[in-house]
Protein backbone atom coordinates (compact mmCIF):
# COMPACT_ATOMS: atom_id res chain seq x y z
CA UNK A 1 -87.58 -98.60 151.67
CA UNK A 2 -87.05 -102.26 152.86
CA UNK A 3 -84.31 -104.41 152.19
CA UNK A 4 -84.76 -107.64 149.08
CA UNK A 5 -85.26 -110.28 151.67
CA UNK A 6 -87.86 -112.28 151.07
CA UNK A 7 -88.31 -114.68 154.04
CA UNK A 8 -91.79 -113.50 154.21
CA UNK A 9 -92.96 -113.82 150.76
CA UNK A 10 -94.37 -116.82 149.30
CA UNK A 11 -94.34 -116.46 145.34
CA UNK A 12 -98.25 -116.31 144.51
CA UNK A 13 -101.15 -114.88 146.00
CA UNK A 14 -102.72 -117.91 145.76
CA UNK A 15 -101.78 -118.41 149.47
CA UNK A 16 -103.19 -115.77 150.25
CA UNK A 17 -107.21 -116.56 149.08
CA UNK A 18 -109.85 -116.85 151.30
CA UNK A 19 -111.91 -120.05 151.87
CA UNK A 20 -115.20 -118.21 150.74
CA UNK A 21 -114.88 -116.07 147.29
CA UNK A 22 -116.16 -112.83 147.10
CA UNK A 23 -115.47 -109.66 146.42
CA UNK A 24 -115.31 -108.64 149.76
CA UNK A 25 -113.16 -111.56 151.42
CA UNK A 26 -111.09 -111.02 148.19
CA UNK A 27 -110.30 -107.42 148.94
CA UNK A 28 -110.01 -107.68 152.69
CA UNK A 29 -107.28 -110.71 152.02
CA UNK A 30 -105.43 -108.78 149.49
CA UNK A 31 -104.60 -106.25 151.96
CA UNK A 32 -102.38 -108.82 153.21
CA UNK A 33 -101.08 -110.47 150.40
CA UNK A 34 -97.05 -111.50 150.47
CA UNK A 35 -96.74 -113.11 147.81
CA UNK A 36 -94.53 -111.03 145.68
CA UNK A 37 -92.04 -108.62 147.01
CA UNK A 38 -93.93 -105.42 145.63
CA UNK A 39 -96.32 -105.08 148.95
CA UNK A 40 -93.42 -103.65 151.28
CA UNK A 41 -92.64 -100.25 149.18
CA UNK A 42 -96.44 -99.92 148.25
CA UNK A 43 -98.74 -97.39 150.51
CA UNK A 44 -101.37 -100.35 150.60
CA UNK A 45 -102.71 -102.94 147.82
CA UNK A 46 -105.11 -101.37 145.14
CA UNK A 47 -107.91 -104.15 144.85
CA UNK A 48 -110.32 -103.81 141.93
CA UNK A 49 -113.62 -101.09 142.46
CA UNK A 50 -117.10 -101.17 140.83
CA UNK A 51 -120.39 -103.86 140.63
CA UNK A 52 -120.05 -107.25 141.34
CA UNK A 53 -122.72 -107.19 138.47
CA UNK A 54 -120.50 -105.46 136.24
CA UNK A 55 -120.97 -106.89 132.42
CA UNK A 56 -117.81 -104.81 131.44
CA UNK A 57 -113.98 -105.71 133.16
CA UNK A 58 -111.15 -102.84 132.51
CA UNK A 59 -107.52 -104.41 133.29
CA UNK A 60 -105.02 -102.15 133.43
CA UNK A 61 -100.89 -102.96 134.94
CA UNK A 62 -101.09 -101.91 137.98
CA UNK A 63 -102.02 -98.76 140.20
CA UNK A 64 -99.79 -95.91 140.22
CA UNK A 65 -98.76 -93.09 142.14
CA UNK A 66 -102.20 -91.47 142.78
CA UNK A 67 -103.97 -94.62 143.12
CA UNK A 68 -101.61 -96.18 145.84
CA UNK A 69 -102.36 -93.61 147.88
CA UNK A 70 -105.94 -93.60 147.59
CA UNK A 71 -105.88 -97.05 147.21
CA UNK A 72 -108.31 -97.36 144.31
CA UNK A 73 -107.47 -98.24 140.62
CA UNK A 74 -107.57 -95.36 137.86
CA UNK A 75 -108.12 -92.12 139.96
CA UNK A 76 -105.51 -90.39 138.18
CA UNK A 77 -104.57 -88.60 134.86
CA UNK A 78 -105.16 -91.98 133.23
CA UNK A 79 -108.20 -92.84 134.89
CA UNK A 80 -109.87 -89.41 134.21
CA UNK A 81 -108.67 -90.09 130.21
CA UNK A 82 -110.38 -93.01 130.94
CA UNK A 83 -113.75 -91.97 132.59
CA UNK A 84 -113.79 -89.31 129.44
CA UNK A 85 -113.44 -92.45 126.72
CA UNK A 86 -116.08 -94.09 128.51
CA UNK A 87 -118.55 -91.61 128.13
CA UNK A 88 -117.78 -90.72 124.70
CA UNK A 89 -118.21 -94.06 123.55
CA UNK A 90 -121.63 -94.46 125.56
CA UNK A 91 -120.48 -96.63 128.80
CA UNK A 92 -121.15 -95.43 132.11
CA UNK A 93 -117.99 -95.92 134.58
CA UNK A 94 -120.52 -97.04 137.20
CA UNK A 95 -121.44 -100.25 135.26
CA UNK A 96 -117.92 -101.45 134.58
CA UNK A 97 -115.63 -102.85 137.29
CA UNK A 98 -112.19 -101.75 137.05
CA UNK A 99 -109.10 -103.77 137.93
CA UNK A 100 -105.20 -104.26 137.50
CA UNK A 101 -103.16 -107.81 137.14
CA UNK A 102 -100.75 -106.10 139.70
CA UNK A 103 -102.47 -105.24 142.88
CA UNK A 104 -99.35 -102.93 144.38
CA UNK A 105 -97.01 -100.09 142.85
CA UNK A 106 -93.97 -100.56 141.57
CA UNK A 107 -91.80 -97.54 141.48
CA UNK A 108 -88.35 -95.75 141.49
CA UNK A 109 -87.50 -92.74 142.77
CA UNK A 110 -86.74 -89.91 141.15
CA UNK A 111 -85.90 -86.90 143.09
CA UNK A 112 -88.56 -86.39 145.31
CA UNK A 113 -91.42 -88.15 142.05
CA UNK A 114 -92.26 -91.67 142.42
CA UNK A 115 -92.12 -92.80 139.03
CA UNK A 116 -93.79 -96.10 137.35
CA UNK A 117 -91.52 -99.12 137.34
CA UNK A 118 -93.11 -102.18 135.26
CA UNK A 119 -93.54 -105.16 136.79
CA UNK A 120 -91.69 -107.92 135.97
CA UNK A 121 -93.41 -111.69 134.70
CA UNK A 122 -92.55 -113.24 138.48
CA UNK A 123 -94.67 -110.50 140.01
CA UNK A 124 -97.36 -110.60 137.55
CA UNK A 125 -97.70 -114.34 138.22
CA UNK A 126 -97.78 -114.12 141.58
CA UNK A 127 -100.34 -111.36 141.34
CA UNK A 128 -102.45 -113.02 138.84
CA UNK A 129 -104.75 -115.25 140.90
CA UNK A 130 -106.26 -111.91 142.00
CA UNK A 131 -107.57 -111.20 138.77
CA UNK A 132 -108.74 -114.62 137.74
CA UNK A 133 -110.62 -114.65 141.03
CA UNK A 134 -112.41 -111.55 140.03
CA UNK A 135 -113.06 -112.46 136.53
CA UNK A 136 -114.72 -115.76 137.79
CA UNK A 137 -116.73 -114.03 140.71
CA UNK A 138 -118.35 -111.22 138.06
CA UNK A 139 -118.08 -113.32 135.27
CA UNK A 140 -118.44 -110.10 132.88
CA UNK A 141 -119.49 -110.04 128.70
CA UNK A 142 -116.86 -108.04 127.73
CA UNK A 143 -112.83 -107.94 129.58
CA UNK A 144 -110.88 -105.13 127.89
CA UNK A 145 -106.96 -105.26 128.27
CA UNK A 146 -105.52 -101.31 128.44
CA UNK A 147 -102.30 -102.06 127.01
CA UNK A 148 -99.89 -104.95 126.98
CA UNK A 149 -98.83 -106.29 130.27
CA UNK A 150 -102.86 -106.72 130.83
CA UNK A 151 -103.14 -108.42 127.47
CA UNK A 152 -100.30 -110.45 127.40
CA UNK A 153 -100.87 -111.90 131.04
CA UNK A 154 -104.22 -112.73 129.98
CA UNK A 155 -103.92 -113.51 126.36
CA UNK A 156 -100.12 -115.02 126.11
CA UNK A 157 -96.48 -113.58 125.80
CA UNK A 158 -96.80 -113.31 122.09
CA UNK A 159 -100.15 -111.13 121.93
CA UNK A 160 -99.60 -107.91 120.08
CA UNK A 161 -102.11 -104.96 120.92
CA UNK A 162 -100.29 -102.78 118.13
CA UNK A 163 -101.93 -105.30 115.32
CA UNK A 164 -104.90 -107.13 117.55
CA UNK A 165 -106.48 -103.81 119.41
CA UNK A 166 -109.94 -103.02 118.69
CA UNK A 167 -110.56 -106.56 117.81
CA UNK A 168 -113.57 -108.95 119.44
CA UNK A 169 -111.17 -112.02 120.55
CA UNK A 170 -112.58 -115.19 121.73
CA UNK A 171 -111.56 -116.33 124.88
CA UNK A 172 -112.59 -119.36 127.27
CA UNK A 173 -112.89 -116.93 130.25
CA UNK A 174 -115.35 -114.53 129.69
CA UNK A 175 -117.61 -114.35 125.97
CA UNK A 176 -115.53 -111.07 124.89
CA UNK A 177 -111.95 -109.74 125.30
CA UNK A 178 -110.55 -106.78 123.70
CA UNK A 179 -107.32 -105.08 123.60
CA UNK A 180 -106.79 -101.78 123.06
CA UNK A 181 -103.94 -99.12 124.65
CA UNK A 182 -103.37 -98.11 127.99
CA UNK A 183 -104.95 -94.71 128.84
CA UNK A 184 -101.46 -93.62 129.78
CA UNK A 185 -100.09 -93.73 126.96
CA UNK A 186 -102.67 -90.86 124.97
CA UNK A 187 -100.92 -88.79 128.22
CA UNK A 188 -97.67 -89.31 126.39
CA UNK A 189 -97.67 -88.41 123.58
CA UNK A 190 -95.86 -84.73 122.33
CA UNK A 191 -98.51 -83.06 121.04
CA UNK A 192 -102.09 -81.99 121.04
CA UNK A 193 -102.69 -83.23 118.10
CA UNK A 194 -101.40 -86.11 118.56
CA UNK A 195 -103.52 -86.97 121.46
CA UNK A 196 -106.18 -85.95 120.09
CA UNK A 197 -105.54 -88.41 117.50
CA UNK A 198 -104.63 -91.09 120.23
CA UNK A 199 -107.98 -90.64 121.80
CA UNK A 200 -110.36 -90.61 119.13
CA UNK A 201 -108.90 -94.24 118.11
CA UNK A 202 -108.83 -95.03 122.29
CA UNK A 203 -113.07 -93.86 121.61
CA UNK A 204 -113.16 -95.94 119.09
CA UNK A 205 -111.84 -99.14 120.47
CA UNK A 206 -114.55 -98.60 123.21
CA UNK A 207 -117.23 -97.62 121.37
CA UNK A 208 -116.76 -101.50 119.81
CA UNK A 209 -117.30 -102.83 123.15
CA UNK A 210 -120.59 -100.34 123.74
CA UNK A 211 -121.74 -102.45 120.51
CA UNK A 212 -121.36 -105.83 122.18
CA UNK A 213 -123.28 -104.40 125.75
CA UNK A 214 -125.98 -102.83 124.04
CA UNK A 215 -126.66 -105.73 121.79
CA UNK A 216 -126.52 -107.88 125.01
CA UNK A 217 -128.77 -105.61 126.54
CA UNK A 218 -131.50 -106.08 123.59
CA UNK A 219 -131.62 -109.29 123.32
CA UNK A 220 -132.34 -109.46 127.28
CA UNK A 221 -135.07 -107.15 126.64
CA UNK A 222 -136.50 -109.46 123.88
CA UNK A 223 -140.26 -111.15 124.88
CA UNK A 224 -138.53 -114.84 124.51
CA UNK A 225 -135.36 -114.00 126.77
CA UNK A 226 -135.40 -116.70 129.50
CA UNK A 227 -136.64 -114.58 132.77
């Protein structure tokens, strides 16, 4: 692991951002972003994945262990509870683009397990002009927060998804946010039951944002819908 020096890094990715915005120059300048200390103990950064067409944005924390070594977001446990949610509540993974605020993993070791480590508010700050980039480059309906660093860094310190999740929240960045838990934590709890229980309300959550694409997709279907 490297030392805490950091003569190299410059406090936001925002010096980091190409002069042309795109997906593509986005990802490709991530790769090198310095502007938090988390990039020197991560295998690589973990840039958003799916359509720049997307109408659907998932924000989760930030990658973990499986995802920072294949270097795309929610390709573990969480992402397969994930995928499953998705399809239950009618929303194919392929039409949603899937992101994190934090681009690298933040860890400590345990034995030989590299274990989640949350981020703290300087790195999501620094981090953050990654996302706003790709929220204004897909500019999707619907942004869903998967648990609370995602909806607090987007929706203010104070936002609570405990009492606000499943809720349609106006929001001057995109027509539709909603918060709703982080598919981690359905992986936590003790029982069967209980996630069973966890993921049916999860489903649920979703299935309120299925509501909002299809009735976006009717109304572009409707004879007088500008072409």
């Amino acid at each position: 692991m490297h030392d805490d020096e950091d003569d190299d890094v410059t406090g936001s990715a925002r010096d980091f951002l190409p002069e042309r915005l795109s997906l593509p120059t986005l990802r490709s300048a991530a790769a090198g972003c310095h502007g938090c200390p988390l990039y020197r103990n991560a295998t690589q950064t973990v840039f958003g994945a799916g359509p720049s067409s997307a109408r659907l944005i998932l924000v989760g924390e930030q990658p973990g262990n499986d995802e920072d070594i294949a270097g795309a977001p929610f390709v573990g446990p969480a992402g397969r509870v994930l995928d499953q949610a998705l399809e239950q509540a009618g929303i194919a993974r392929d039409d949603a683009y899937v992101t994190n605020v934090v681009k690298h993993f933040k860890w400590e070791r345990r034995g030989s397990r590299r274990l989640h480590k949350k981020p703290s508010a300087r790195e999501i700050g620094a981090c953050l002009p990654w996302l706003e980039q790709e929220i204004e480059l897909i500019r999707p309906q619907v942004l869903v927060c998967l648990g609370a660093t995602a909806a607090q860094a987007l929706l203010g310190r104070t936002f609570r998804v405990t009492t606000m999740r499943g809720q349609l929240i106006a929001n001057d960045r995109v027509p539709h946010v909603l918060a709703t838990v982080h598919p981690s934590s359905i992986l936590r709890q003790p029982t069967s039951a209980d996630r069973r229980a966890e993921m049916a309300k999860f489903t649920a959550d979703l299935e309120v944002v299925a509501g909002v694409l299809n009735e976006g997709r009717s109304a572009g279907r409707r004879p007088s819908a500008a072409r």
